[in-house]
C-alpha atoms as a PDB file:
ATOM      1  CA  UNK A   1       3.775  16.728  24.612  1.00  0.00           C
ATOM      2  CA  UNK A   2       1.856  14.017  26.374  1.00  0.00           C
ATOM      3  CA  UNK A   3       3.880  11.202  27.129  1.00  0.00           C
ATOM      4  CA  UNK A   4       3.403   7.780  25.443  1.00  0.00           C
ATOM      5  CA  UNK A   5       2.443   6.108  29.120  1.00  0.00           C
ATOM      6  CA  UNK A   6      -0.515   8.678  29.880  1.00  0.00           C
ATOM      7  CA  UNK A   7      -2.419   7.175  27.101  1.00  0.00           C
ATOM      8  CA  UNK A   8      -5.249   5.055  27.370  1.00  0.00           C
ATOM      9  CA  UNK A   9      -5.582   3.362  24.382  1.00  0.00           C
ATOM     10  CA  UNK A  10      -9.323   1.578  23.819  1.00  0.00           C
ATOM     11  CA  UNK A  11     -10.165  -0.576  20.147  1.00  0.00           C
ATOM     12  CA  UNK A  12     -13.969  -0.258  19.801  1.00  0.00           C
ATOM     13  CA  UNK A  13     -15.315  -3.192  17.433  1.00  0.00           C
ATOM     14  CA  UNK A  14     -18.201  -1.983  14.884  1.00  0.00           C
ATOM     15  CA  UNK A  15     -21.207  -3.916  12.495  1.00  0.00           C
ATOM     16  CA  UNK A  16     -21.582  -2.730   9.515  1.00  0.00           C
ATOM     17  CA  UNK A  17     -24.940  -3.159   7.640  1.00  0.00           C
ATOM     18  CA  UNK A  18     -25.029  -3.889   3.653  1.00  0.00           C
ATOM     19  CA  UNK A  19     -26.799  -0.461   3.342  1.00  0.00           C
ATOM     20  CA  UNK A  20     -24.533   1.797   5.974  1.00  0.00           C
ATOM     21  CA  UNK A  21     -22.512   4.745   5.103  1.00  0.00           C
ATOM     22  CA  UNK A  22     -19.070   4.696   3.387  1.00  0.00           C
ATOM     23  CA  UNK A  23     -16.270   3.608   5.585  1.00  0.00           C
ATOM     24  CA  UNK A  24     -14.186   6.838   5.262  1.00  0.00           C
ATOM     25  CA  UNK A  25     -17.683   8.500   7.559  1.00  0.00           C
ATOM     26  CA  UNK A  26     -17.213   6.837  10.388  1.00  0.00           C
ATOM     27  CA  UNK A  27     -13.730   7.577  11.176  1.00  0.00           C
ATOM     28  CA  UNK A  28     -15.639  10.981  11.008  1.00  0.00           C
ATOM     29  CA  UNK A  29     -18.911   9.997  12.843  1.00  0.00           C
ATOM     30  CA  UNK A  30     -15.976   8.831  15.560  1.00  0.00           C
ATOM     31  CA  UNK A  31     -14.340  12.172  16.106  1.00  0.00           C
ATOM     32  CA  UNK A  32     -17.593  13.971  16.399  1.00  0.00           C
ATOM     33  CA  UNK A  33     -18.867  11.456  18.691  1.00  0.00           C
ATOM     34  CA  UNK A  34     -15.870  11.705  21.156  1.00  0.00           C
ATOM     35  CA  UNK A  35     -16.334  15.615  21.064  1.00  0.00           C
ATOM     36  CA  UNK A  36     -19.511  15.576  21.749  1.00  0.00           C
ATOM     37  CA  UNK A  37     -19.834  12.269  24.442  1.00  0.00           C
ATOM     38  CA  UNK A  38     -17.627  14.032  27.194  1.00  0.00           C
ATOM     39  CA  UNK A  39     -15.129  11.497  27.429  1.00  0.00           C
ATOM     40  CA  UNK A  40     -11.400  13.115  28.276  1.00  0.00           C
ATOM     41  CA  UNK A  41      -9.962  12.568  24.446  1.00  0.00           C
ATOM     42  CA  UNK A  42      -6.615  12.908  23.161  1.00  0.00           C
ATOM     43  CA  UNK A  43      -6.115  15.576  20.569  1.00  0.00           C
ATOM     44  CA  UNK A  44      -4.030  15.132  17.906  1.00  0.00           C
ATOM     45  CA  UNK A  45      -3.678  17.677  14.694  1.00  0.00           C
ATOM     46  CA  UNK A  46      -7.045  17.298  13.934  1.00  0.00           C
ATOM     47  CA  UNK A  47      -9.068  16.613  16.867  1.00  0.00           C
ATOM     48  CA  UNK A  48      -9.470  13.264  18.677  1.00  0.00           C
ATOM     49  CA  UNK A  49      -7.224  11.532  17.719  1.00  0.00           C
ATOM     50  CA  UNK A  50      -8.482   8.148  16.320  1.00  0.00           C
ATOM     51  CA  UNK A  51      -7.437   5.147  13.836  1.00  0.00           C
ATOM     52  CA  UNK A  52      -9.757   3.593  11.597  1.00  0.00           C
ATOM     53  CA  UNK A  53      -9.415  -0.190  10.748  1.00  0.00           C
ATOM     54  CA  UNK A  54      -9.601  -1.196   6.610  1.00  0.00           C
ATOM     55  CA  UNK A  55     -13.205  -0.958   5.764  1.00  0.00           C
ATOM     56  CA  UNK A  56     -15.364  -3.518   4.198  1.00  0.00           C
ATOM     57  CA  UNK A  57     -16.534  -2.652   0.738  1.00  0.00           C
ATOM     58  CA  UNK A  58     -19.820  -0.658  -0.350  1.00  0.00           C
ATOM     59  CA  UNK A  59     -22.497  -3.217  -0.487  1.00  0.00           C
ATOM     60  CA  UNK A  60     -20.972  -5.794   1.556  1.00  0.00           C
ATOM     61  CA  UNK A  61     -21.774  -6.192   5.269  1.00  0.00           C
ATOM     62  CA  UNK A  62     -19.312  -6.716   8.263  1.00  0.00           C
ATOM     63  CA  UNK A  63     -19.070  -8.199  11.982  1.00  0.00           C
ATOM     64  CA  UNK A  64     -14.961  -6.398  11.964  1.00  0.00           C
ATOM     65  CA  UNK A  65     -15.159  -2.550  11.277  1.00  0.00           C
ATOM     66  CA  UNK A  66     -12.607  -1.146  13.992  1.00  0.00           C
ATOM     67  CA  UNK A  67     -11.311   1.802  15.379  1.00  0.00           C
ATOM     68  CA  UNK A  68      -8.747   2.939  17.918  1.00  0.00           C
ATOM     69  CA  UNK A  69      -9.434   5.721  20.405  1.00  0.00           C
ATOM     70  CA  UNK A  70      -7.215   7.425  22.759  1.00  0.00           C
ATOM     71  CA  UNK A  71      -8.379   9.048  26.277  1.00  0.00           C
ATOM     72  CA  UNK A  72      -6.511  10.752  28.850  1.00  0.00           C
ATOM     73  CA  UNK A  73      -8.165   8.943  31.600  1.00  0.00           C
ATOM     74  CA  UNK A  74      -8.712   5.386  32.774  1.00  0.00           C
ATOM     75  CA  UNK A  75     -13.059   4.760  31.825  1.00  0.00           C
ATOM     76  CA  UNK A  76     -14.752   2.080  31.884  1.00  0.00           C
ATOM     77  CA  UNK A  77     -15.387  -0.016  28.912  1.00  0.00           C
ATOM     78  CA  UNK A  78     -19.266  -0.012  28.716  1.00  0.00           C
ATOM     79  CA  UNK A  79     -19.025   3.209  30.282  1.00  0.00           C
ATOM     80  CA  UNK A  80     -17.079   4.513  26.393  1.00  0.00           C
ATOM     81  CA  UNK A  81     -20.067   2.527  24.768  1.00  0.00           C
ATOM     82  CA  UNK A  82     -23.029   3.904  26.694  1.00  0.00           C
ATOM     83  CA  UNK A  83     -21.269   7.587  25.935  1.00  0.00           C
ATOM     84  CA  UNK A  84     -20.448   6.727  22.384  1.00  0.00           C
ATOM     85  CA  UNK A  85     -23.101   4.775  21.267  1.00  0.00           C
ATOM     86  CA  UNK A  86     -25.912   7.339  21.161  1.00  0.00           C
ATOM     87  CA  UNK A  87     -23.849   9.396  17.974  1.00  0.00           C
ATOM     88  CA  UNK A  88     -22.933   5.934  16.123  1.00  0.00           C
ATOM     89  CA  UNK A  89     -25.715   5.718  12.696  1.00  0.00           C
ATOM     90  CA  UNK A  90     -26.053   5.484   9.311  1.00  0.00           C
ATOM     91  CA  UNK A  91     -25.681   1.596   9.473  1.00  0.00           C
ATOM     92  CA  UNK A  92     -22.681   0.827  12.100  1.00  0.00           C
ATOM     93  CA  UNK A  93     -23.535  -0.600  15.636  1.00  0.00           C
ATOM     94  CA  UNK A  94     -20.698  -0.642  18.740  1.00  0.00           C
ATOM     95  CA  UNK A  95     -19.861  -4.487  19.351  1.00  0.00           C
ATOM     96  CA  UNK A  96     -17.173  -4.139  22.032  1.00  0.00           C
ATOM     97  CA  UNK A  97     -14.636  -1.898  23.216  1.00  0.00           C
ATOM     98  CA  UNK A  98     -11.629  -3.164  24.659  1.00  0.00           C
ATOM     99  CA  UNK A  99      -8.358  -1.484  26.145  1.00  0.00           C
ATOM    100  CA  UNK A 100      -5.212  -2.177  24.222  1.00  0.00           C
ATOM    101  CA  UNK A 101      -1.876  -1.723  25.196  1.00  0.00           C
ATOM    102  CA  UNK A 102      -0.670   2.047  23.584  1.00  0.00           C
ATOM    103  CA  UNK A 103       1.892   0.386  21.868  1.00  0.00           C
ATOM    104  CA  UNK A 104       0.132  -1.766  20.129  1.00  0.00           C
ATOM    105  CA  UNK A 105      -0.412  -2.171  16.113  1.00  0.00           C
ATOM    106  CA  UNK A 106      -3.361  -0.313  15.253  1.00  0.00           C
ATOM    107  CA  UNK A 107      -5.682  -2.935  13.054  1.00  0.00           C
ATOM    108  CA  UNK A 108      -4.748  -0.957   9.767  1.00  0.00           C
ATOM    109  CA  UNK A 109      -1.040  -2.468  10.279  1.00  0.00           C
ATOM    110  CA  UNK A 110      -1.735  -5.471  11.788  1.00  0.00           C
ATOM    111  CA  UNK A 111      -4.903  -7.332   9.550  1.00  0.00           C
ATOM    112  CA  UNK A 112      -3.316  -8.709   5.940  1.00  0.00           C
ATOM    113  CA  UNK A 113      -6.232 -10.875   5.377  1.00  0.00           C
ATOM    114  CA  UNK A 114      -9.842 -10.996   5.554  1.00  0.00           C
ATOM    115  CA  UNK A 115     -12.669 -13.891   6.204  1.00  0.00           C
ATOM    116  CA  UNK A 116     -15.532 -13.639   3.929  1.00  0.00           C
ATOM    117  CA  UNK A 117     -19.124 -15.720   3.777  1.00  0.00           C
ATOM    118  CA  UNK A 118     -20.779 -15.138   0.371  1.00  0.00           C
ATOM    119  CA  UNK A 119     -24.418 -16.520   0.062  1.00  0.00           C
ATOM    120  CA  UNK A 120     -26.808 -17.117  -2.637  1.00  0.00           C
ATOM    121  CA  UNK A 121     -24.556 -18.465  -5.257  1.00  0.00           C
ATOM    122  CA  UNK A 122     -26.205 -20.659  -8.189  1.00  0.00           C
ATOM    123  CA  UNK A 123     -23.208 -21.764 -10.365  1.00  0.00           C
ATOM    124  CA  UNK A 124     -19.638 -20.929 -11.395  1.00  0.00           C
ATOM    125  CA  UNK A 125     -18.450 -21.445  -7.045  1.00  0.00           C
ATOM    126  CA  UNK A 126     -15.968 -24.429  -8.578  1.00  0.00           C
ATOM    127  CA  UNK A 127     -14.598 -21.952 -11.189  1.00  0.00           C
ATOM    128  CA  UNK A 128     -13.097 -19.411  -9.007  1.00  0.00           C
ATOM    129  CA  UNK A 129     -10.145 -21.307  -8.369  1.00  0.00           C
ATOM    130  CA  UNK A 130      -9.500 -21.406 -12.101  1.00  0.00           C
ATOM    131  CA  UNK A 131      -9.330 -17.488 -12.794  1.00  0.00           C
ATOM    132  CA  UNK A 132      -6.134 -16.059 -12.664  1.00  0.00           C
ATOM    133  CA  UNK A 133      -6.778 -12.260 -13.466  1.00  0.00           C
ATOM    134  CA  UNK A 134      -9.412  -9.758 -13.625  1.00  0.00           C
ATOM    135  CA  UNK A 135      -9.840  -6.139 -14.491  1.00  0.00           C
ATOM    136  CA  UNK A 136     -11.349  -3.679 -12.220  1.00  0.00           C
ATOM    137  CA  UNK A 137     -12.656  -0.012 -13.256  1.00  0.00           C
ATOM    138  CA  UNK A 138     -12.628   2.573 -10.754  1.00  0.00           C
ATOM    139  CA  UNK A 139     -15.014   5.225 -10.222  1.00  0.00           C
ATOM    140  CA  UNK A 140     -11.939   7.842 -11.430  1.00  0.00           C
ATOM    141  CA  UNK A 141     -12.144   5.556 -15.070  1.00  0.00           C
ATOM    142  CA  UNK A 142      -8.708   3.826 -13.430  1.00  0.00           C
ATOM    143  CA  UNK A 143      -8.469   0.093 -14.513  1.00  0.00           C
ATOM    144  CA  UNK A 144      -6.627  -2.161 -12.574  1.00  0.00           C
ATOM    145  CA  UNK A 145      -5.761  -5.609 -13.041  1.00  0.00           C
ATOM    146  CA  UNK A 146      -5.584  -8.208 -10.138  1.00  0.00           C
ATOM    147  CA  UNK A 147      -4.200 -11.489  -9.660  1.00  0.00           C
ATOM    148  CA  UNK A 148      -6.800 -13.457  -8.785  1.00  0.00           C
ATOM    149  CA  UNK A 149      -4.263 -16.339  -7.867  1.00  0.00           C
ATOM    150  CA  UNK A 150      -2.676 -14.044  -5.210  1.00  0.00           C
ATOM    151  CA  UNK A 151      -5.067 -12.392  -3.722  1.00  0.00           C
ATOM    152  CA  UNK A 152      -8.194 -15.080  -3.153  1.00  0.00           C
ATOM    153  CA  UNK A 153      -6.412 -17.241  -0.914  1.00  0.00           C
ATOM    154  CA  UNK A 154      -8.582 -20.106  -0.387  1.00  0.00           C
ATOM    155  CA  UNK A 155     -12.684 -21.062  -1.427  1.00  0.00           C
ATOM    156  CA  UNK A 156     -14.779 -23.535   0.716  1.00  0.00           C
ATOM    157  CA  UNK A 157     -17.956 -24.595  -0.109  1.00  0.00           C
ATOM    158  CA  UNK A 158     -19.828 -24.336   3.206  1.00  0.00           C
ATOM    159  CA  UNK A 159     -23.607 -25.036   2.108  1.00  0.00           C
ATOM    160  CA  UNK A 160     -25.804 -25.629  -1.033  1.00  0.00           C
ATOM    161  CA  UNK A 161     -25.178 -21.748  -2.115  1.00  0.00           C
ATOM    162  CA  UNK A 162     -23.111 -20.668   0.608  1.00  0.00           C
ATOM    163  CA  UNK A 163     -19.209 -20.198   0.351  1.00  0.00           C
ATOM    164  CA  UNK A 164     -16.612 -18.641   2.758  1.00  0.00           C
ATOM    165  CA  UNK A 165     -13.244 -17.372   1.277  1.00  0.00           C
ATOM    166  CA  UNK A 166     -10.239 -15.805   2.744  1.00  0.00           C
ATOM    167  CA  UNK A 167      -9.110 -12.544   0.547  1.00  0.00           C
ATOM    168  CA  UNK A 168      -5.648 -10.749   0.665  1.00  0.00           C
ATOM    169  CA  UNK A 169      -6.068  -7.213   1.405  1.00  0.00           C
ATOM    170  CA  UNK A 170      -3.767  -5.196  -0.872  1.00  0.00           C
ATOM    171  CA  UNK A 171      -1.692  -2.221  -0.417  1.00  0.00           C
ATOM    172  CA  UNK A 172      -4.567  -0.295   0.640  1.00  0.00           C
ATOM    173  CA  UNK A 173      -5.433  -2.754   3.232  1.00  0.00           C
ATOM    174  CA  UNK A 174      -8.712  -2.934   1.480  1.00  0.00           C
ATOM    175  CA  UNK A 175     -10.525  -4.937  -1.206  1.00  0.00           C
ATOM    176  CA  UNK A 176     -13.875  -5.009  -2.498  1.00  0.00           C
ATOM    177  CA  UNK A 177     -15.204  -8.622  -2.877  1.00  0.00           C
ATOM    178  CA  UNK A 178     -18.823  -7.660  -4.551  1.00  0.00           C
ATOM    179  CA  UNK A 179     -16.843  -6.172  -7.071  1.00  0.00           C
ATOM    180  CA  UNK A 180     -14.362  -9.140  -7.693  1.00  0.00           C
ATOM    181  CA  UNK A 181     -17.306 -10.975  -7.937  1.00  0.00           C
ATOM    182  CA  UNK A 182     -19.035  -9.481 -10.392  1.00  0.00           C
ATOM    183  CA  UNK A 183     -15.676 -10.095 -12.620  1.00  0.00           C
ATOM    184  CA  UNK A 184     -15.780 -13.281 -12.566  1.00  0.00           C
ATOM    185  CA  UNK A 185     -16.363 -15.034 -15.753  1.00  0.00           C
ATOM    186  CA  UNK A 186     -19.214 -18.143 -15.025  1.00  0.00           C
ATOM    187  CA  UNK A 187     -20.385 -17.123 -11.317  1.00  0.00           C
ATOM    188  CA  UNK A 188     -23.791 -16.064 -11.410  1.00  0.00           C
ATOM    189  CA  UNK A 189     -26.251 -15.741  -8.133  1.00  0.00           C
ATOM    190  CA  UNK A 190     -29.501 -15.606  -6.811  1.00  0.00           C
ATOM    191  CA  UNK A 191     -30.004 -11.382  -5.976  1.00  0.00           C
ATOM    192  CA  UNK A 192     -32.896 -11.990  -3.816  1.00  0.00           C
ATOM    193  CA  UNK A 193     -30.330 -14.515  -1.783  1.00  0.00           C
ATOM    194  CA  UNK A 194     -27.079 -13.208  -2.637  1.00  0.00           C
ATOM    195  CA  UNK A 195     -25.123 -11.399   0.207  1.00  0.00           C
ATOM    196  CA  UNK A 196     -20.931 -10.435   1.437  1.00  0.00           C
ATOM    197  CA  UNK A 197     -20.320 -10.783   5.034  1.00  0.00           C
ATOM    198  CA  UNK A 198     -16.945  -9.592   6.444  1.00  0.00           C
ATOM    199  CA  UNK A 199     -16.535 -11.917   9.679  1.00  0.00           C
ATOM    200  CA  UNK A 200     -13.440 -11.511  10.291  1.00  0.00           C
ATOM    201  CA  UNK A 201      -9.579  -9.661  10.090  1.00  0.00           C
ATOM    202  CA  UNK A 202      -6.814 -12.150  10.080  1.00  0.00           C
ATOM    203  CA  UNK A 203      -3.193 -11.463  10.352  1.00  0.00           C
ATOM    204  CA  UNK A 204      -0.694 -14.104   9.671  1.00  0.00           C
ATOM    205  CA  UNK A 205       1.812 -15.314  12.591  1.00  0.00           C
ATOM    206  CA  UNK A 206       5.103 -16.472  12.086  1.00  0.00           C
ATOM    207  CA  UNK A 207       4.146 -19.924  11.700  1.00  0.00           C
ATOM    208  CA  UNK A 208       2.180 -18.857   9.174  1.00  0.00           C
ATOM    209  CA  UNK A 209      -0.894 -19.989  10.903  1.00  0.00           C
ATOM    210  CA  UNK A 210      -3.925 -17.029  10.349  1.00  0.00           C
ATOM    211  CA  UNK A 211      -5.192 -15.447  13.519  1.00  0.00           C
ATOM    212  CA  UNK A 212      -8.363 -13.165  13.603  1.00  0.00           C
ATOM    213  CA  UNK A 213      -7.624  -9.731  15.008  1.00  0.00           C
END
């Protein structure tokens, strides 16, 4: 067994385009990358072993995809994203990599909340408030109702058809705003303007102040 204290523990910070691959491939594209970049990797059950961050949404892109790694050796930052970065496609870029301490939460326990900018809205931004439930169909023909009240936590008008709003991520630690969106009764948008950025993952402290990851 390697011991907790032989870890090096690295969080590598991803972008995500609108367009890019699911977010279950790159806890994938991660793996292969460490097994092929020659960096001294932990194993765990099933290779490298590595954490994966909640994922933005299909169709929605994102400045706060992350992922923890674990080495057996002491490298350099840019070093890990020189080595990693040539294996990282299908829409995601490397932003940073930073060592963490081992024991730290990994971003899938820590982030309860996440920042949103939503652009090209026409009408319907002052109604959101108002909404108190929608129902969402799943791909498996699952419906699912939401609370709208609980789970949009704030809306701020930021521009003429701009608007950033915090969202609750759910049990899944995940939430898909584009398709929230599309729920609501009222909102329409321009689709040659409209777009979902993911800027940020907040957690909440114990003054109940909201920190970004």
């Amino acid at each position: 067994m390697i011991k907790a204290e032989q870890i090096f523990k690295y969080r590598i910070k991803f972008s995500k385009s609108s367009n890019s691959a699911a977010h279950h491939e790159l806890r994938k594209m991660i793996k292969s990358a460490l097994a092929e970049s020659g960096l001294p990797f932990a194993t765990g059950k099933t290779g490298p072993r590595v954490a994966t961050g909640p994922g933005a949404g299909d169709g929605e892109s994102s400045l706060c995809e992350y992922a923890d790694i674990c080495l057996l050796k002491d490298v350099p930052e840019q070093e890990i994203n020189l080595k990693l970065s040539q294996f990282i496609s299908g829409g995601f870029k490397i932003i940073e990599v930073k060592e963490v301490p081992y024991s730290i939460c990994s971003v899938e326990a820590l982030a309860q909340y996440a920042l949103y900018t939503v652009g090209g809205i026409k009408t319907g931004a002052d109604k959101i408030s108002e909404v108190t439930e929608v129902e969402i169909i799943h791909e498996n023909g699952i419906r699912e109702l939401l609370n709208i009240k609980t789970l949009i936590c704030s809306v701020k008008k930021t521009g003429d058809d701009k608007l950033e709003l915090i969202l609750r991520l759910n049990v899944q630690r995940s939430a898909c705003l584009r398709q929230i969106l599309t729920m609501l009764p009222g909102l329409e948008v321009d689709e040659r303007k409209f777009f979902i950025e993911r800027s940020a993952l907040l957690w909440q402290s114990g003054g109940g102040n909201l920190i970004a990851v």
